[in-house]
Protein backbone atom coordinates (compact mmCIF):
# COMPACT_ATOMS: atom_id res chain seq x y z
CA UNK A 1 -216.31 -42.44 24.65
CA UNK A 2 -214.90 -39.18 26.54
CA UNK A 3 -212.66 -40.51 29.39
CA UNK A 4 -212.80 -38.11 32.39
CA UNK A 5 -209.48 -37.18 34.36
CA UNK A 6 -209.61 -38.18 38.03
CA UNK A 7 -209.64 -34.51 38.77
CA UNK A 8 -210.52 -31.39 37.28
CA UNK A 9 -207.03 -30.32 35.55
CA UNK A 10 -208.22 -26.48 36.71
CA UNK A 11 -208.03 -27.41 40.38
CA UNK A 12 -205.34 -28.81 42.39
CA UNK A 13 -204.94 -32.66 42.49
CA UNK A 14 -206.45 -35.16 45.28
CA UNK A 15 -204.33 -34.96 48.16
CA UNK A 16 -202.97 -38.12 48.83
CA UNK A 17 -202.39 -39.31 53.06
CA UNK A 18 -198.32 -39.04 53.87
CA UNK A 19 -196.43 -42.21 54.57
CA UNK A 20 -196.71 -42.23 58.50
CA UNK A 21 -200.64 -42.46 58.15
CA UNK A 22 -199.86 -45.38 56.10
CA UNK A 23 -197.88 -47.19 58.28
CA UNK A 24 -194.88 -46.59 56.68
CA UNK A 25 -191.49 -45.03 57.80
CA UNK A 26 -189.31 -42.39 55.44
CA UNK A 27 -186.66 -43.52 53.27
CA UNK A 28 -184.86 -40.55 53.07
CA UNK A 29 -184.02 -37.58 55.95
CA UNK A 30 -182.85 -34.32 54.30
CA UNK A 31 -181.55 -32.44 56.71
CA UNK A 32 -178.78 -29.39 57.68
CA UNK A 33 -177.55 -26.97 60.53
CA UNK A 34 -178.57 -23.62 61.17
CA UNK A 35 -175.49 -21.32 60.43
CA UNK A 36 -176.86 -17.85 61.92
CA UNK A 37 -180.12 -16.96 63.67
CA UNK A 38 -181.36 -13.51 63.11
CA UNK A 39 -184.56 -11.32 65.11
CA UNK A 40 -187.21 -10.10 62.91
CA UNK A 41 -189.05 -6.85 63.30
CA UNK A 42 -192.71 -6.38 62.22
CA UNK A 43 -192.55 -5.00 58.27
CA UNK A 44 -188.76 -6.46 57.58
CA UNK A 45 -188.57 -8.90 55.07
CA UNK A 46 -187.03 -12.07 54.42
CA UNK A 47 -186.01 -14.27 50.76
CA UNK A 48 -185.56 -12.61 47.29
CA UNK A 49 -188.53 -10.23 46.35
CA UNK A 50 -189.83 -9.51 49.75
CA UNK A 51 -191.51 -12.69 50.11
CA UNK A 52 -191.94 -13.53 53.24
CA UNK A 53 -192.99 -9.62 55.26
CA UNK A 54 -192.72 -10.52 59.33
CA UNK A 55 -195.74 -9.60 60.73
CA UNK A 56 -194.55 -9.86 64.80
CA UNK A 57 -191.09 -10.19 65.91
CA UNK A 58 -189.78 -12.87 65.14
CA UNK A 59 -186.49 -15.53 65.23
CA UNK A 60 -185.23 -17.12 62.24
CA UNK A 61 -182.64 -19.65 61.67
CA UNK A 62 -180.39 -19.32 58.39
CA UNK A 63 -180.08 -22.98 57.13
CA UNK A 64 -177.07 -24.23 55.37
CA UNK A 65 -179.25 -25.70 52.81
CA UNK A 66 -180.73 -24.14 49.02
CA UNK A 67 -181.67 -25.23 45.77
CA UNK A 68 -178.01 -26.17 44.87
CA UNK A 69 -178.37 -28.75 47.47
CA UNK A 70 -181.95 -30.74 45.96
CA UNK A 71 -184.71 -28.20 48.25
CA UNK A 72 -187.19 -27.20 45.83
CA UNK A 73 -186.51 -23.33 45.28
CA UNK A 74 -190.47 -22.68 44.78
CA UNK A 75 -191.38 -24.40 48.10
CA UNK A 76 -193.94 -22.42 50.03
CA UNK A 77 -193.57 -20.12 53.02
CA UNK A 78 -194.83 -22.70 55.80
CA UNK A 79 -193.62 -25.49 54.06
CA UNK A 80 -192.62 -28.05 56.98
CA UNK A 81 -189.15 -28.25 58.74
CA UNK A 82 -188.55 -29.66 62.03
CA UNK A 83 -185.67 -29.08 64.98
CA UNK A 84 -186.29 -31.94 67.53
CA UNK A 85 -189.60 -32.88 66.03
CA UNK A 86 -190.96 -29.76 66.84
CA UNK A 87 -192.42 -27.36 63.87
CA UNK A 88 -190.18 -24.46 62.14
CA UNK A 89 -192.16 -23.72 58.60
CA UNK A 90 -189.70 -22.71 56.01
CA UNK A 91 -190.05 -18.69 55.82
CA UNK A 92 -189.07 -16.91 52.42
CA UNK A 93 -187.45 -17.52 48.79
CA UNK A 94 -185.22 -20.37 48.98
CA UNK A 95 -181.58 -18.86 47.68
CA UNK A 96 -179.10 -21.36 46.36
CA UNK A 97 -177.22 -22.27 49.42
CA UNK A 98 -179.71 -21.39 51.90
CA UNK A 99 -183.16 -20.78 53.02
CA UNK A 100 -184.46 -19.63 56.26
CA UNK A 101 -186.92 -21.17 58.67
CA UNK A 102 -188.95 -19.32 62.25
CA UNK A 103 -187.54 -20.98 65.13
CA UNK A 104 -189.17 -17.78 67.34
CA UNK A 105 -190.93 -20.80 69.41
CA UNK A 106 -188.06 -23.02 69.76
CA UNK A 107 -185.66 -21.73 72.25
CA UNK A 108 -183.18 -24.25 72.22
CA UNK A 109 -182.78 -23.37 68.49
CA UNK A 110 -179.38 -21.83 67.70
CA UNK A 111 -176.44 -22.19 65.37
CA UNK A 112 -175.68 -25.40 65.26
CA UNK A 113 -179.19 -27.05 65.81
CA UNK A 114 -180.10 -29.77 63.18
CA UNK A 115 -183.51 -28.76 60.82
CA UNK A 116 -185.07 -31.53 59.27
CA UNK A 117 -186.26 -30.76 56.00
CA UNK A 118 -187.89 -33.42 55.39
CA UNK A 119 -188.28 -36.91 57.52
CA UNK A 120 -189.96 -38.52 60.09
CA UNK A 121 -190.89 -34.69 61.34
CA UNK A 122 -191.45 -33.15 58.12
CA UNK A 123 -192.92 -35.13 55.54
CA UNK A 124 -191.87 -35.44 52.67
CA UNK A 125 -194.85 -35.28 50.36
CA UNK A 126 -196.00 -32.30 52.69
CA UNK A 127 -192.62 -30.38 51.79
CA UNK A 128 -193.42 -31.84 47.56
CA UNK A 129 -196.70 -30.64 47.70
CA UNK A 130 -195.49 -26.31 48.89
CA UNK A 131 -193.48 -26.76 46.13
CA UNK A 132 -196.02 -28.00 43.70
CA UNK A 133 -194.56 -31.60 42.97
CA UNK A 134 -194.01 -34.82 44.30
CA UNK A 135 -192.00 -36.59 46.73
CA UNK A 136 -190.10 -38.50 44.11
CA UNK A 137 -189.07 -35.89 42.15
CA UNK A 138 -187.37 -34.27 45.29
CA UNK A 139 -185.70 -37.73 46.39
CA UNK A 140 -183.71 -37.64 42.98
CA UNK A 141 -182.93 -33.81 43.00
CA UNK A 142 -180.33 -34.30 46.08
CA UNK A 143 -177.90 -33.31 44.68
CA UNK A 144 -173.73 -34.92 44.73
CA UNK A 145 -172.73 -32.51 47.03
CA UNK A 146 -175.49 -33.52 49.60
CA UNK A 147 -173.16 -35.80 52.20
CA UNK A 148 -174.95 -39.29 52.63
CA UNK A 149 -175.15 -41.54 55.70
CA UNK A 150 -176.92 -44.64 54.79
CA UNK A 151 -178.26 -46.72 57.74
CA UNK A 152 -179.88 -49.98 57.87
C-alpha cells in the first residue's frame, strides 16, 4: 500500500486559518519601538542585498528588533507588523538587531511608536508562514535578551 502525503511535497503546504478565526486569542505579543524613521525615494533600497527596491516614496520605521532577538531573518517583505492595529508590512532583509517596516500611511508613526510583530494585529502564523515555518518554532526562538512581561 503507497500512503499519499496530505499535500504534494513540490507545492507549498495547506494553509491552515490563524487563531482569531478560531476563536482563540494570542499567547505571545512580540513587539519593539521604532528607533529612527527614514523617507524613501523611488529606486533606493532597503535590507542586505538590495532586497526590498522602493518603488514610490516612501516612510520607513527602523525597528529595534533582528534575528538576535527570535524574528525570523528569512521573513518576507510584507510579512505583517502592526502600530495601533493598523498594517506596516515588514520591508527588507532582517539584520541582527533590526529590521525595517513602511509606516508611509501611518502618520502618527515616529520614533518611539510600538510595532507589533506579531499579536493580536499581526498574526503569528501569518508572520511563520513569510518566513517559511511555523508559529511554534518562532515562540521558542525569543531569545534571553527579549524582556518579558507576563500578564494574566
Amino acid at each position: 500500500m503507497i500512503m499519499q502525503s496530505m499535500y504534494d511535497q513540490s507545492s507549498n503546504p495547506p494553509t491552515t486559518p490563524d487563531g482569531a478565526e478560531l476563536g482563540l486569542r494570542p499567547a505571545m505579543t512580540l513587539s519593539a519601538d521604532i528607533i529612527a524613521v527614514q523617507q524613501l525615494q523611488p529606486g533606493d533600497a532597503v535590507g542586505y542585498g538590495r532586497r526590498f527596491i522602493a518603488d514610490r516614496p516612501m516612510r520607513i520605521g527602523v525597528v529595534a528588533c533582528g534575528y538576535a532577538d527570535g524574528y525570523p531573518r528569512i521573513a518576507a517583505n510584507g510579512a505583517p507588523a502592526a502600530i495601533d492595529g493598523q498594517a506596516c508590512p515588514l520591508l527588507g532583509r532582517v539584520s541582527m538587531d533590526m529590521l525595517t517596516v513602511d509606516i508611509s500611511r501611518l502618520p502618527q508613526a515616529g520614533v518611539g511608536s510600538r510595532v507589533e510583530l506579531w499579536g493580536p494585529s499581526a498574526p503569528i502564523e501569518k508572520v511563520a508562514a513569510a518566513a517559511g515555518t511555523i508559529s511554534y518554532e518562532l515562540m521558542c526562538a525569543a531569545a534571553p535578551r527579549v524582556p518579558r512581561v507576563v500578564r494574566d
